[in-house]
N, C-alpha and C. Protein backbone atom coordinates (compact mmCIF):
# COMPACT_ATOMS: atom_id res chain seq x y z
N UNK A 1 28.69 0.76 2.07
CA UNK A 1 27.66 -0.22 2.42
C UNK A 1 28.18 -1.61 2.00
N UNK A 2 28.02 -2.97 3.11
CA UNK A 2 28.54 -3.89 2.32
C UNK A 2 27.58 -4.52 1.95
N UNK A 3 28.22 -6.07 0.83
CA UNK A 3 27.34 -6.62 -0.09
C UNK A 3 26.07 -6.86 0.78
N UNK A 4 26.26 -7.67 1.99
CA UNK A 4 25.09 -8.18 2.26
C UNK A 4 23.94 -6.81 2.59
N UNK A 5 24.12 -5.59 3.00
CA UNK A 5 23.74 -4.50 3.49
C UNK A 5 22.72 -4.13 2.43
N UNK A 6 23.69 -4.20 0.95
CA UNK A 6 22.59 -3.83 -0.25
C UNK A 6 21.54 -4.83 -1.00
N UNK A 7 22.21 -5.92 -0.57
CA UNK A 7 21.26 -7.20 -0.88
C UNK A 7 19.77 -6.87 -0.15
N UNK A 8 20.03 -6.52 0.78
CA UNK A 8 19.10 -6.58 1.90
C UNK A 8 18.41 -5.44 1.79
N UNK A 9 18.68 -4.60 1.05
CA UNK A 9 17.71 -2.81 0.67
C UNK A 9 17.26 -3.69 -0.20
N UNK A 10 17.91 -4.26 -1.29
CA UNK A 10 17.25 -4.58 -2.97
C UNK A 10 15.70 -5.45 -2.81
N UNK A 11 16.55 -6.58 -1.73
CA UNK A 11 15.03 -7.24 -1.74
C UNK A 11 13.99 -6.75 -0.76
N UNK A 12 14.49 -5.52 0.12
CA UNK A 12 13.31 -4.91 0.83
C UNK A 12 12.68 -4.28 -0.38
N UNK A 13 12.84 -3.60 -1.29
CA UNK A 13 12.69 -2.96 -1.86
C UNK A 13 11.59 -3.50 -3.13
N UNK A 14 12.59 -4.53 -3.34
CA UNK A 14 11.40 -5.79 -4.29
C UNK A 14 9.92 -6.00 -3.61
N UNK A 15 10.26 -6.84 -2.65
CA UNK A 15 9.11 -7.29 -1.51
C UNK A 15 7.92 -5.25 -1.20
N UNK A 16 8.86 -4.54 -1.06
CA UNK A 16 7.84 -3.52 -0.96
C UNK A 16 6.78 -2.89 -1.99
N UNK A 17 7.77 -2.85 -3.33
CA UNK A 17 6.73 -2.87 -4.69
C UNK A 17 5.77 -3.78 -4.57
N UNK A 18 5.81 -4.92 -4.20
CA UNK A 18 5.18 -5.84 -4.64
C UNK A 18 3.46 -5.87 -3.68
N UNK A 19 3.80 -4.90 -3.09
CA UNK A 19 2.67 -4.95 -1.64
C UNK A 19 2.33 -3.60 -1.35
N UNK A 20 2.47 -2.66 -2.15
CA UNK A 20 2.11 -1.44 -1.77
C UNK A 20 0.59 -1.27 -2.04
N UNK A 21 0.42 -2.05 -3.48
CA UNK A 21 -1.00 -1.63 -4.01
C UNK A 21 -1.98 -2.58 -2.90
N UNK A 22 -1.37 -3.38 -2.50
CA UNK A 22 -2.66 -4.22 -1.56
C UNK A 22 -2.58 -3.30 0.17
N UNK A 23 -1.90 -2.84 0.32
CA UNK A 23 -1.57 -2.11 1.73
C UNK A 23 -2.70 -0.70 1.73
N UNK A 24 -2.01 -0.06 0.31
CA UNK A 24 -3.17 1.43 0.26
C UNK A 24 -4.33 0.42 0.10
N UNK A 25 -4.73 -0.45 -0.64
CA UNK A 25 -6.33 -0.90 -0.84
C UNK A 25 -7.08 -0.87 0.84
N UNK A 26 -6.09 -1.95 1.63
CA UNK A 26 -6.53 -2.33 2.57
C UNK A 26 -6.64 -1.21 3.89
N UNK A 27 -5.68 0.02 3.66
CA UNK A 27 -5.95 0.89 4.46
C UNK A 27 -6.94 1.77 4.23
N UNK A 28 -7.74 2.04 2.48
CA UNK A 28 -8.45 2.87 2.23
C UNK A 28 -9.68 2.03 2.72
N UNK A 29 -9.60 0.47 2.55
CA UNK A 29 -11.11 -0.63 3.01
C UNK A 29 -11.16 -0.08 4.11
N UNK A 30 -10.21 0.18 5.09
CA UNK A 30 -10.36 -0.26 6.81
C UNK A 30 -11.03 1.53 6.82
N UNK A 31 -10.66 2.08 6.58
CA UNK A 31 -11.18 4.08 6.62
C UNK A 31 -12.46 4.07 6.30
N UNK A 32 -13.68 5.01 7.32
CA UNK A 32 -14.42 5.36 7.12
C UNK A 32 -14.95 6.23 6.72
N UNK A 33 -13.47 7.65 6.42
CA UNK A 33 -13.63 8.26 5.65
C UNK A 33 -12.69 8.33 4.23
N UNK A 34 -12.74 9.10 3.31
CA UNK A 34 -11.86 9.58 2.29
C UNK A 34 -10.63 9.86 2.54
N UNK A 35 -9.52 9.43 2.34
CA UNK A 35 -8.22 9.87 3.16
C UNK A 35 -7.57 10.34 1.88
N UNK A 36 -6.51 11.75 2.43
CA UNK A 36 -5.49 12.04 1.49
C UNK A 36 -4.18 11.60 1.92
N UNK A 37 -3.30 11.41 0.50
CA UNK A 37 -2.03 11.08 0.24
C UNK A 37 -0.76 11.00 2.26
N UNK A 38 -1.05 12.22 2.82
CA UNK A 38 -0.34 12.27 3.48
C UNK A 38 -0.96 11.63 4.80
N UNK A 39 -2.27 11.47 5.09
CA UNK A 39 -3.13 10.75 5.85
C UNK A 39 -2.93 9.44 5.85
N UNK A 40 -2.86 9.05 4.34
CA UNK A 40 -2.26 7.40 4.31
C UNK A 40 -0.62 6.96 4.43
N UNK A 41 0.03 7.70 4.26
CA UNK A 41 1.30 7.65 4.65
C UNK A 41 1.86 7.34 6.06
N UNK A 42 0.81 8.66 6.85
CA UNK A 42 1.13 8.59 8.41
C UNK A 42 0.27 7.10 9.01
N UNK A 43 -1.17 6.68 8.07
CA UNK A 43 -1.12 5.63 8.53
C UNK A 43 -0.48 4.28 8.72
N UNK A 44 0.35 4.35 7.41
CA UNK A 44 1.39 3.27 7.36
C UNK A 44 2.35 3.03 8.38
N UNK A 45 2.57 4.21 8.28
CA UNK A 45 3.61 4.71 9.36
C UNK A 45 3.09 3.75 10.84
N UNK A 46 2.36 4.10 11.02
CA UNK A 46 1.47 3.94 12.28
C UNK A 46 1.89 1.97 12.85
N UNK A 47 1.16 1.47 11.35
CA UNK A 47 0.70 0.16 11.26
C UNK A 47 1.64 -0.69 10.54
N UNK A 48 1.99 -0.14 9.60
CA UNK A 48 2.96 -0.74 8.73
C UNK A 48 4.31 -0.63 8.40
N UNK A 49 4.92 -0.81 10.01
CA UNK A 49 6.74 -0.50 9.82
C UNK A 49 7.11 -0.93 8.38
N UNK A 50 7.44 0.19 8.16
CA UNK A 50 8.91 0.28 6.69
C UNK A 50 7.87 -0.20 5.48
N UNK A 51 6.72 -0.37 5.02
CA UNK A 51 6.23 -0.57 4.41
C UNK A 51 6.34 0.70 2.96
N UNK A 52 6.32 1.17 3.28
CA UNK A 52 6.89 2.43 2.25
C UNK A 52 8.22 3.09 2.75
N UNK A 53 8.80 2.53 3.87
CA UNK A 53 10.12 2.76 4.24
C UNK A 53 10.55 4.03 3.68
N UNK A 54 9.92 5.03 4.40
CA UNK A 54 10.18 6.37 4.10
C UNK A 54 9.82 6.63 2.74
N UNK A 55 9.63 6.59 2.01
CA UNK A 55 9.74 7.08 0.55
C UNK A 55 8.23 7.03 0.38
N UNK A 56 7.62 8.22 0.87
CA UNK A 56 5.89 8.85 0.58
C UNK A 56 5.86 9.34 -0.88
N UNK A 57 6.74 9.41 -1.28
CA UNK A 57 6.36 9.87 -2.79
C UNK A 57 6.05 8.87 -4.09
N UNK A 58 6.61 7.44 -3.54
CA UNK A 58 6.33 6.45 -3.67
C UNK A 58 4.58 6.32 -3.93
N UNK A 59 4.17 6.62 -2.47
CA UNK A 59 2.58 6.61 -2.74
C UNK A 59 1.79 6.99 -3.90
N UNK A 60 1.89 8.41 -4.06
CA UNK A 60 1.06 8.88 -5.42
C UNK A 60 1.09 7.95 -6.73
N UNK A 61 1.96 7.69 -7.48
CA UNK A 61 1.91 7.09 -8.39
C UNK A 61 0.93 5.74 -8.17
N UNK A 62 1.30 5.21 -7.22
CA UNK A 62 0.49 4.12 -7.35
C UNK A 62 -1.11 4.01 -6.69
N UNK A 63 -1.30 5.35 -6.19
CA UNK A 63 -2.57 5.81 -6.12
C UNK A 63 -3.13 6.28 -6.85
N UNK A 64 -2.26 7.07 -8.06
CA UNK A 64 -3.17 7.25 -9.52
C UNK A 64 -3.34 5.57 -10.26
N UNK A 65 -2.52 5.41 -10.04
CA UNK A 65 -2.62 3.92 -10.85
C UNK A 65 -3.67 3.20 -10.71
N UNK A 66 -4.14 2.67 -8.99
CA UNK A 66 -5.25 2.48 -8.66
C UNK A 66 -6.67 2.82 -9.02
N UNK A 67 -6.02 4.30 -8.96
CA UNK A 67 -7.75 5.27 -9.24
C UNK A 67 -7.61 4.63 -11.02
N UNK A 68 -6.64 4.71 -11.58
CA UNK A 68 -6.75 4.49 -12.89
C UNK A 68 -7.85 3.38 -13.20
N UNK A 69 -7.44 2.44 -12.64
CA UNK A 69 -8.21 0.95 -12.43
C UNK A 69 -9.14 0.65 -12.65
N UNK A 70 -9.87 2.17 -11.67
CA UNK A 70 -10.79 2.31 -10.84
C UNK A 70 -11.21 1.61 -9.82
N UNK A 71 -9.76 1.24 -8.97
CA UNK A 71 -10.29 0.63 -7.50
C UNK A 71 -10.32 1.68 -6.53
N UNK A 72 -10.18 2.92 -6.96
CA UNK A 72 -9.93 4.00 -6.02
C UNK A 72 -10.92 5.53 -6.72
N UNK A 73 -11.39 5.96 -5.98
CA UNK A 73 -12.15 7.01 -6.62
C UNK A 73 -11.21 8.25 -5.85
N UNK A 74 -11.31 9.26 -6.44
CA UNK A 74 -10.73 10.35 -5.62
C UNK A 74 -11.46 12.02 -6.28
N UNK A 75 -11.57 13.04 -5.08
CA UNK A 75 -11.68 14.32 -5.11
C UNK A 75 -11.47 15.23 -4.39
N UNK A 76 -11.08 16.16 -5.50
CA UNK A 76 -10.19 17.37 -4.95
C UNK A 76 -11.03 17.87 -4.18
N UNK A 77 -10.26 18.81 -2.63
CA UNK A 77 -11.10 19.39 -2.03
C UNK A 77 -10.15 20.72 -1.35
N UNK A 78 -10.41 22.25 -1.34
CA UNK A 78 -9.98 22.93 -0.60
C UNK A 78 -9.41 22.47 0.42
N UNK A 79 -8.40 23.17 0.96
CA UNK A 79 -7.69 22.92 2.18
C UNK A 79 -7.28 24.34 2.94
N UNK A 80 -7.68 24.45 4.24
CA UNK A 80 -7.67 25.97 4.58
C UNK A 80 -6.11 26.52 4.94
N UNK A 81 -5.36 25.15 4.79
CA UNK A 81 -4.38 25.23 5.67
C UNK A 81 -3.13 24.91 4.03
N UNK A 82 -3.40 25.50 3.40
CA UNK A 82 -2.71 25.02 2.50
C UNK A 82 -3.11 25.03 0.67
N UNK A 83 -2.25 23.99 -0.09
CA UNK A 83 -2.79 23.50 -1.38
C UNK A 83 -4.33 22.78 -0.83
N UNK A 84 -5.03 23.05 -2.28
CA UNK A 84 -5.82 21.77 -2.04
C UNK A 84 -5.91 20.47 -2.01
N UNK A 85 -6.02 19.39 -1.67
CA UNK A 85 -5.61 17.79 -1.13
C UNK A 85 -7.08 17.27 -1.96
N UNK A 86 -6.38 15.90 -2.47
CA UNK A 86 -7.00 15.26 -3.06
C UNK A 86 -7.37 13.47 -2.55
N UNK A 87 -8.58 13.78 -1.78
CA UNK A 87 -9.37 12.79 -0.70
C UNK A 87 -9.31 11.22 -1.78
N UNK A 88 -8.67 9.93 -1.29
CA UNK A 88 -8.87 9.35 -2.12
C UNK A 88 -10.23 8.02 -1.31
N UNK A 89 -10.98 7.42 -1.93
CA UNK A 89 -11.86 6.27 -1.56
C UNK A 89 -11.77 4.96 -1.83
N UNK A 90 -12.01 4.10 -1.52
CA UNK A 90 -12.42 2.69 -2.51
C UNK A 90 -13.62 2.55 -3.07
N UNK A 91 -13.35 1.96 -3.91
CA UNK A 91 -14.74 1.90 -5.17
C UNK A 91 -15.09 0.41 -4.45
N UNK A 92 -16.66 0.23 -4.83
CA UNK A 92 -16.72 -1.33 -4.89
C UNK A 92 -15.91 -2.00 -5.52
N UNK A 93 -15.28 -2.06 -6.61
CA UNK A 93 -14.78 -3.14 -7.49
C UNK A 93 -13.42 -3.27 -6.56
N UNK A 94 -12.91 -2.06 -5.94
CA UNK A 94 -11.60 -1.77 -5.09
C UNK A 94 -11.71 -3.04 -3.90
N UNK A 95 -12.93 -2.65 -3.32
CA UNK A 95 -13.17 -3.47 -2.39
C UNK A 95 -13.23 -5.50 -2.78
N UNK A 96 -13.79 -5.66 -4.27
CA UNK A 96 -13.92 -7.19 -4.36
C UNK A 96 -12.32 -7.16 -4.54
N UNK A 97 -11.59 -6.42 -5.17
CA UNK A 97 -9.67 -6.48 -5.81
C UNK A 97 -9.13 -6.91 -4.33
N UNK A 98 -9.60 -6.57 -3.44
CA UNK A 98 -8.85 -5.95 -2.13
C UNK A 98 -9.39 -7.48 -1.74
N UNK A 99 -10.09 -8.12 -1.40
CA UNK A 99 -10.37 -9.63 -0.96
C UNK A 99 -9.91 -10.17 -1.77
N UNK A 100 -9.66 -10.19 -3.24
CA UNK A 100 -9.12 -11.26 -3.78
C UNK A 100 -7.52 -11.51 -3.58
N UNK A 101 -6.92 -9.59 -3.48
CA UNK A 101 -5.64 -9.59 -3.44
C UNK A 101 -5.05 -10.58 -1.92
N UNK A 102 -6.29 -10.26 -0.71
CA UNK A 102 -5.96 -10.53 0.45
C UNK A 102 -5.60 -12.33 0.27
N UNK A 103 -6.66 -12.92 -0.31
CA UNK A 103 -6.63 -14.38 -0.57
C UNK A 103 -5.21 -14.91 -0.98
N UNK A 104 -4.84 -14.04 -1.79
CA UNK A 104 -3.90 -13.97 -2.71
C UNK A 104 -2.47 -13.88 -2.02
N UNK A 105 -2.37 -12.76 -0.97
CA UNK A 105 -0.90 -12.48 0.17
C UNK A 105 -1.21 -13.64 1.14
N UNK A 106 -2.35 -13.77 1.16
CA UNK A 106 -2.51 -15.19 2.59
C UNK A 106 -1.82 -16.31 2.01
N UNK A 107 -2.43 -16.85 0.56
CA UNK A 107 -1.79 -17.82 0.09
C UNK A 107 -0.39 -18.04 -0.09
N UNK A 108 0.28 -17.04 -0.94
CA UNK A 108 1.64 -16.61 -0.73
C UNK A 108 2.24 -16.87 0.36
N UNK A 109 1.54 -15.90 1.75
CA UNK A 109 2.74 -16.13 2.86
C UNK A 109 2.48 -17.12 3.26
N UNK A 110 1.21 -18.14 3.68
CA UNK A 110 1.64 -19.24 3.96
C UNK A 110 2.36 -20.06 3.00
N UNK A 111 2.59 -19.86 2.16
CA UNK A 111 3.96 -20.97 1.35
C UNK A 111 4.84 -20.88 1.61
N UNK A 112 5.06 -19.75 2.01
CA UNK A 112 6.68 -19.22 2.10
C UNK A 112 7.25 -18.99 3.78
N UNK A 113 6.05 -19.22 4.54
CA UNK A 113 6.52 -19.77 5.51
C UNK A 113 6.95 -21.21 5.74
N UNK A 114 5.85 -22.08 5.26
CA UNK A 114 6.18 -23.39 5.28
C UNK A 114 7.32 -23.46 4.46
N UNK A 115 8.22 -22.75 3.52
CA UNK A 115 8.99 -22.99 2.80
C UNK A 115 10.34 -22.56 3.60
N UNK A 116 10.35 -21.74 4.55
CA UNK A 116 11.02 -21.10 5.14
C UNK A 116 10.88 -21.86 6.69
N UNK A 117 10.01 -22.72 7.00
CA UNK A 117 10.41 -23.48 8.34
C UNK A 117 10.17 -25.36 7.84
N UNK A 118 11.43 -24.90 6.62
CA UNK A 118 11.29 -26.79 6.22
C UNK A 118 10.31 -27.95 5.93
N UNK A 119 8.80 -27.05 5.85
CA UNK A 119 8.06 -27.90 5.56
C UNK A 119 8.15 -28.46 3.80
N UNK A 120 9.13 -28.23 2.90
CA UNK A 120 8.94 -28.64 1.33
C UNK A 120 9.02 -30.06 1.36
């Protein structure tokens, strides 16, 4: 792989930590129901090229983390087809985190666009 090749994983990679916890918030806000681990994955998938850039295992941790928070509520539920899967939600407080975080990436990217089309 050359230099510039890994430069370019490292800071995908940076930039992706940095946005995972507002991505699950905002996909569990937009769901009308309880979604599990692999439900939100395929939604990323869906909506959010490379946003977890393959690496679903990625997810969990920072979905306990969340629930830790308590911006995320979650429960276990049978699965007929399998282990049992563990449905995760947003809490209210998830939901005010999730507007503030949004305020928060808006502000950001517009800087860094204007920073990035010469407006400094």
């Amino acid at each position: 792989m050359d230099d510039s090749s890994s430069q370019l994983k490292k800071f995908q990679k940076e930039l992706s930590s940095g946005t995972v916890s507002l991505v699950l918030l905002a996909v569990l806000g937009q769901s009308r129901q309880p979604m599990y681990g692999y439900q939100i994955a395929k939604r990323l998938e869906e909506v959010g090229e490379g946003v977890l850039a393959g690496k679903q295992s990625a997810l969990y941790p920072v979905l306990r983390n969340l629930e830790g928070a308590g911006l995320l509520a979650s429960e276990v539920e049978p699965s007929v087809s399998g282990p049992p899967r563990r449905y995760y939600r947003i809490t209210k407080p998830g939901r005010e985190v999730l507007r503030e975080w949004v305020a928060a990436w808006n502000a950001t990217r517009d800087s860094v666009d204007n920073v990035l089309q010469g407006g400094v």
